[in-house]
N, C-alpha and C. Protein backbone atom coordinates (compact mmCIF):
# COMPACT_ATOMS: atom_id res chain seq x y z
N UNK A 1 0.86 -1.17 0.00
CA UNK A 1 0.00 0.00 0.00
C UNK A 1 0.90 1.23 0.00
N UNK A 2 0.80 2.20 -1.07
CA UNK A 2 1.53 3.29 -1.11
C UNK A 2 0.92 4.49 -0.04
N UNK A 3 1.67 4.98 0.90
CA UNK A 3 1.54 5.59 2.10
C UNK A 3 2.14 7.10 1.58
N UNK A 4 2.83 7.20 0.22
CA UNK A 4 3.45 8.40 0.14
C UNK A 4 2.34 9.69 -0.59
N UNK A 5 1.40 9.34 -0.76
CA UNK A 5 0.40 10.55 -1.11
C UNK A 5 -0.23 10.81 0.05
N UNK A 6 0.04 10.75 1.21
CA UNK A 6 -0.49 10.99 2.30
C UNK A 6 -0.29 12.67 2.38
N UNK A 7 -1.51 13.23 2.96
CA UNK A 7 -0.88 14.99 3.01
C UNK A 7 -0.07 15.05 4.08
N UNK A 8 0.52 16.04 3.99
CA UNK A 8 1.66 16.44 4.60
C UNK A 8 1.24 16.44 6.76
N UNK A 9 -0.09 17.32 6.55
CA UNK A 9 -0.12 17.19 8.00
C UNK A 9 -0.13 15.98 8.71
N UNK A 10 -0.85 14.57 7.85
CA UNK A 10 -0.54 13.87 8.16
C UNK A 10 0.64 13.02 8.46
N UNK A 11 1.69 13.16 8.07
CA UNK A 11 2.99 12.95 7.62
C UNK A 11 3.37 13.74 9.44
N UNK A 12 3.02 14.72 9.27
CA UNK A 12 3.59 15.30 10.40
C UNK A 12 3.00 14.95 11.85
N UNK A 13 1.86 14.60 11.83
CA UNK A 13 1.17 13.69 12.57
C UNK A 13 2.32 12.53 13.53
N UNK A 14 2.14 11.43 12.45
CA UNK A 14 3.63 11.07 12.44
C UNK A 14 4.77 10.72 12.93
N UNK A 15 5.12 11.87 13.02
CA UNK A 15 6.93 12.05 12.38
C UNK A 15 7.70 12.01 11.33
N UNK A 16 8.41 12.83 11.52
CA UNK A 16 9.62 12.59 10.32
C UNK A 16 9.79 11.32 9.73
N UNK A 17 10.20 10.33 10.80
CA UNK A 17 10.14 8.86 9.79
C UNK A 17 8.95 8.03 9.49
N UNK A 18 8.13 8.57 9.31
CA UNK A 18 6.55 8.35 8.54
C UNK A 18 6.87 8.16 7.06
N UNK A 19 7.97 8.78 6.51
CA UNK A 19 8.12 8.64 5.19
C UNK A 19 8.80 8.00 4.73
N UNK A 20 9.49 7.00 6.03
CA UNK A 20 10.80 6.01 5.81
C UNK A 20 9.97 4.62 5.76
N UNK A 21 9.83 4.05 4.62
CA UNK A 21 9.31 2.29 4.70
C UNK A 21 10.09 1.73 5.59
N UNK A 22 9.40 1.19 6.24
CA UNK A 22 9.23 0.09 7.54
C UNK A 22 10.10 0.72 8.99
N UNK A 23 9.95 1.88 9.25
CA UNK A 23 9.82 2.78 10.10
C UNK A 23 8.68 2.34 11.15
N UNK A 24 9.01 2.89 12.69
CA UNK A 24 7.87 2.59 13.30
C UNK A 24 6.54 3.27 12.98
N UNK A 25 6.87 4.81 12.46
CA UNK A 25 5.87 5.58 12.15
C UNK A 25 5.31 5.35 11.13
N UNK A 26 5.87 5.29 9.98
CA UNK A 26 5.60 4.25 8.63
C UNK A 26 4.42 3.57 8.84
N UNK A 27 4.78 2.18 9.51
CA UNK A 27 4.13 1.06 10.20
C UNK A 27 2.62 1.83 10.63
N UNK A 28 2.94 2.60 11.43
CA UNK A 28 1.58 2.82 12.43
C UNK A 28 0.75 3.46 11.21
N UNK A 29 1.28 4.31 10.51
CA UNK A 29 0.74 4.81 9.12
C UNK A 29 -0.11 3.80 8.33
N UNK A 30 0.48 2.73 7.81
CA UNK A 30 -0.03 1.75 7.03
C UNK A 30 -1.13 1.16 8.14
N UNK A 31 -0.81 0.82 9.10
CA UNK A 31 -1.70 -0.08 10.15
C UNK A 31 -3.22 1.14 10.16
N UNK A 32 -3.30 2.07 10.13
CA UNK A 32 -4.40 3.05 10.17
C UNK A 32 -5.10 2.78 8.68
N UNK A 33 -4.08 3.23 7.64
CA UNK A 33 -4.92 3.46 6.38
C UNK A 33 -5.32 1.61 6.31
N UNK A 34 -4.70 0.64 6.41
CA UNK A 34 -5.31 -0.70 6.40
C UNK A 34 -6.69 -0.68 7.17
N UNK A 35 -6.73 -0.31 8.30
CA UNK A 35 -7.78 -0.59 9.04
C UNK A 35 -8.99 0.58 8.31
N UNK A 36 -8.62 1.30 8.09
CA UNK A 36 -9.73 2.22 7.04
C UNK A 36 -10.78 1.52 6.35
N UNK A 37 -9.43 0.37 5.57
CA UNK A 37 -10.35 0.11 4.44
C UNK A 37 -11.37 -0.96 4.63
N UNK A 38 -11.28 -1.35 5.24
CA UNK A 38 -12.33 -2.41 6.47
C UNK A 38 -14.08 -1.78 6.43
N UNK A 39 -14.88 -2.28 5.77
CA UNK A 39 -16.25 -1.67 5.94
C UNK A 39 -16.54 -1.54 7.20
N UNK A 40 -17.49 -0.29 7.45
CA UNK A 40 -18.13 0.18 8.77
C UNK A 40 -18.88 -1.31 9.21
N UNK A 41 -19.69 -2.02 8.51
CA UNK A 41 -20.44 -3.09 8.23
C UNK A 41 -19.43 -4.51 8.96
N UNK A 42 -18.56 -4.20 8.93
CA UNK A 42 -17.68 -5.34 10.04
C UNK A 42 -16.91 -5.09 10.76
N UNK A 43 -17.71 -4.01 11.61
CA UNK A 43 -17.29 -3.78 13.23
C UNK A 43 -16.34 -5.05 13.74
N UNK A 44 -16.85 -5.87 13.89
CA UNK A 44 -16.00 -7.00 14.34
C UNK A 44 -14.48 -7.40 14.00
N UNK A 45 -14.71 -7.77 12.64
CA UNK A 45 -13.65 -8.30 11.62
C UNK A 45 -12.59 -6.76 12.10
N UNK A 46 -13.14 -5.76 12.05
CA UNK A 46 -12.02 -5.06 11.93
C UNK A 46 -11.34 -4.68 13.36
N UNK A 47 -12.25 -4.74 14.35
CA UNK A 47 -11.69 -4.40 15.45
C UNK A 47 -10.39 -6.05 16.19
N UNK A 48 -10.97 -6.92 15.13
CA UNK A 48 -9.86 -7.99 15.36
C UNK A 48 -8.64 -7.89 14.28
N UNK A 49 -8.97 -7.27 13.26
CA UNK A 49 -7.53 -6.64 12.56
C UNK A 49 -6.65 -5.71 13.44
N UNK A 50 -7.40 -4.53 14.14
CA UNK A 50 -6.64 -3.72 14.86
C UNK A 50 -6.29 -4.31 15.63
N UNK A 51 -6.69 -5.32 16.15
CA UNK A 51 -5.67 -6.20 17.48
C UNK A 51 -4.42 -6.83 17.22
N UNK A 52 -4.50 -6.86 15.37
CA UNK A 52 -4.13 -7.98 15.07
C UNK A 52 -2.71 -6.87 14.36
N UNK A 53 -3.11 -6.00 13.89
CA UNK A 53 -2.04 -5.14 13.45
C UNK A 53 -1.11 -4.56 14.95
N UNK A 54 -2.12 -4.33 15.45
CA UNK A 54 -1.48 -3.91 17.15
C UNK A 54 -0.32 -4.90 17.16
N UNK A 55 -0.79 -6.13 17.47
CA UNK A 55 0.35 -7.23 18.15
C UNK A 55 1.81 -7.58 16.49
N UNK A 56 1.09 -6.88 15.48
CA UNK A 56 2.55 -6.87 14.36
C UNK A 56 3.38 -5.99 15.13
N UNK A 57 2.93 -4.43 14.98
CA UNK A 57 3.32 -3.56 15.59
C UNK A 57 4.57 -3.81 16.96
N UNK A 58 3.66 -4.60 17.41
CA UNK A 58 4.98 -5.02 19.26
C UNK A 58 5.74 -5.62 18.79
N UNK A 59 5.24 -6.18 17.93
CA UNK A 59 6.28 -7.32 17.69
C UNK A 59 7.67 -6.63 16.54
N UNK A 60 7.10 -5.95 15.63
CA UNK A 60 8.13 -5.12 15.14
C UNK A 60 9.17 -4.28 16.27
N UNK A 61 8.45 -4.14 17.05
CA UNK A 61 8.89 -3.07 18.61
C UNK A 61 9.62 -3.93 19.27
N UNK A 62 9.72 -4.90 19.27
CA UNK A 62 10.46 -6.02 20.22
C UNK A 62 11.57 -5.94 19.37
N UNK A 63 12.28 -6.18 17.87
CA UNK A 63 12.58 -6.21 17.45
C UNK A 63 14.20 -5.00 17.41
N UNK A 64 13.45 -4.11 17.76
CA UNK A 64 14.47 -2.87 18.07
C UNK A 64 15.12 -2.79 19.08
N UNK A 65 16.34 -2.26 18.73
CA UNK A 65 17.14 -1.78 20.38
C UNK A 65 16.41 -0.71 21.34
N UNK A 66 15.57 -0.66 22.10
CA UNK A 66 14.56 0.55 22.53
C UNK A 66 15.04 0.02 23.91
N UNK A 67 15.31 1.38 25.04
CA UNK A 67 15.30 1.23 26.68
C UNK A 67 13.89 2.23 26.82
N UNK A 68 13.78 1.58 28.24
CA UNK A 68 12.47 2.60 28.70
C UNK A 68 13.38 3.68 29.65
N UNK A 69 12.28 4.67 29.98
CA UNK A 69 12.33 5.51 30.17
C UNK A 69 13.14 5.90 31.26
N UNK A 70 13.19 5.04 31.99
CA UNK A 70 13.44 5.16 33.57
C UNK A 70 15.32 4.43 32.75
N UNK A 71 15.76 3.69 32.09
CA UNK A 71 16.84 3.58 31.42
C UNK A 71 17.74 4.42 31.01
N UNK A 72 17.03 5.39 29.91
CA UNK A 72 17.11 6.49 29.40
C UNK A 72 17.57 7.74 30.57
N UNK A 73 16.65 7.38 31.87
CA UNK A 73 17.20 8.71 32.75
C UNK A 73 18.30 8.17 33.15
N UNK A 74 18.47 6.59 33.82
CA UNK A 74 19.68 6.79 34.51
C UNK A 74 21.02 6.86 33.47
N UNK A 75 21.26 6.63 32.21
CA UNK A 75 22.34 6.89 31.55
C UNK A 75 22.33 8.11 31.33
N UNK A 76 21.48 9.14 30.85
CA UNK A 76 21.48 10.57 31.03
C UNK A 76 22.00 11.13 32.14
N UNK A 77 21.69 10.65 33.60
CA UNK A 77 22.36 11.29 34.73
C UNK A 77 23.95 10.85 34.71
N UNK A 78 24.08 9.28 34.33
CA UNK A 78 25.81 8.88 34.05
C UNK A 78 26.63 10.06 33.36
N UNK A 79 25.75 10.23 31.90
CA UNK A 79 26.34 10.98 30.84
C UNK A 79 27.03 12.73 31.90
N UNK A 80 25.72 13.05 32.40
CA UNK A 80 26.08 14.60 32.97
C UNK A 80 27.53 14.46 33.76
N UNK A 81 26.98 12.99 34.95
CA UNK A 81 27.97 12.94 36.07
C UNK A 81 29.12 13.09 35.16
N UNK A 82 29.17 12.02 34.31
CA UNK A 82 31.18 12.07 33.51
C UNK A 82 31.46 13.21 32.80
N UNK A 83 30.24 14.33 32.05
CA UNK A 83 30.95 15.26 31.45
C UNK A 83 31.22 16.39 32.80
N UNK A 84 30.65 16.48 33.42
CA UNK A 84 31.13 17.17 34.80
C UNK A 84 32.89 17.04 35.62
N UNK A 85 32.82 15.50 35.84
CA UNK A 85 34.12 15.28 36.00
C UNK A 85 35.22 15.92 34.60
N UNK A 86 35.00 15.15 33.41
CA UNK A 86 35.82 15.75 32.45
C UNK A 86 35.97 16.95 32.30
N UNK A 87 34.97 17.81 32.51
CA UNK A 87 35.53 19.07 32.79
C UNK A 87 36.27 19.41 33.79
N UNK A 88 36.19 19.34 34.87
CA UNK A 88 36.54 19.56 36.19
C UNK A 88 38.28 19.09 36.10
N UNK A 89 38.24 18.00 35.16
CA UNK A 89 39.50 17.41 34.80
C UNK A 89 40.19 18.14 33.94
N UNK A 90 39.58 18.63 32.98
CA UNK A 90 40.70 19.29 31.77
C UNK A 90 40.74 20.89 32.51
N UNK A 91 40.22 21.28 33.51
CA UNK A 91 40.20 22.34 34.35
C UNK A 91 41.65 22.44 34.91
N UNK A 92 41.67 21.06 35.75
CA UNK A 92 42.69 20.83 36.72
C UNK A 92 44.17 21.03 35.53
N UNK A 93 44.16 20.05 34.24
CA UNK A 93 45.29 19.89 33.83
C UNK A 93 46.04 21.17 33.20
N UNK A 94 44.79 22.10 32.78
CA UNK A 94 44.90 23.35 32.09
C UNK A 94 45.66 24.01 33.43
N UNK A 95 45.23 24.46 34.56
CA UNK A 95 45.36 24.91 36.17
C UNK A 95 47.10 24.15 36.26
N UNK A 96 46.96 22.85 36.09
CA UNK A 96 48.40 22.19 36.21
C UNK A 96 49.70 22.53 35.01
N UNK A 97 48.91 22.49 33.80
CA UNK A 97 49.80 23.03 32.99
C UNK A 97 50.60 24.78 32.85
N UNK A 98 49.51 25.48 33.45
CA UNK A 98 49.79 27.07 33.64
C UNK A 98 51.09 26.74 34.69
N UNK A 99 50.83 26.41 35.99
CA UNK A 99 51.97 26.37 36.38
C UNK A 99 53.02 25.99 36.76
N UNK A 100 53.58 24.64 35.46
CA UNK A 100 54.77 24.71 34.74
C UNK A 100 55.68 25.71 33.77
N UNK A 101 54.29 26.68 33.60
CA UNK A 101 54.64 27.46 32.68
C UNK A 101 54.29 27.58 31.23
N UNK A 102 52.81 26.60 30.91
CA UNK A 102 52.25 26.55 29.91
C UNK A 102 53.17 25.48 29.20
N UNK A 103 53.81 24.79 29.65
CA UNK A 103 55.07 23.84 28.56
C UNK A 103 53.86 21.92 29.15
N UNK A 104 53.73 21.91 27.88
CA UNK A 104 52.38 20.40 28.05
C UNK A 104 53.28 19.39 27.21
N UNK A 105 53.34 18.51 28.14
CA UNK A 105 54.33 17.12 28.25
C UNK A 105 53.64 16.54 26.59
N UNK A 106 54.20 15.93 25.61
CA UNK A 106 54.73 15.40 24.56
C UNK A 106 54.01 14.22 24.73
């Protein structure tokens, strides 16, 4: 199913990788316009497609390198803690190098 005549707000809807085939956003894209085409007339049938596209969906999602959230914070707090030290460090060596006299070991 071609997903690329989609209008733009939709696109932006989205995301950016909405326009990338087999993207998560992509995916969720196609999984909507699929379930569209499903007559009003089989309520049923289709609300067991959307279950059924749902569980592609995870399963594409399982698939990826993804951390949750609470992951995401504690390597973010790592990241700050070490660029903190590294500064604090190239502080010291700059501080150490002034007084030798600005002369930085080879």
């Amino acid at each position: 199913m071609d997903i690329s005549h989609e209008p733009e707000s939709i696109f932006e809807l989205y995301g950016s990788e909405a326009k990338n085939p087999g993207s998560f956003a992509a995916n969720c894209l196609l999984a909507r316009r699929l379930a569209e085409l499903v007559p009003a007339d089989a309520r049923a049938a289709r609300d067991d497609l959307v279950a059924n596209f749902r569980d592609a969906l995870r399963g594409g999602l399982r698939k990826l390198d993804l951390v949750t959230r609470e992951e995401f914070d504690v390597q973010r707090g790592v990241l700050l803690r070490t660029r903190e030290m590294v500064e604090a460090l190239e502080a010291r060596v700059a501080e150490l190098e002034e007084r030798q006299g600005g002369r930085s070991p080879k």
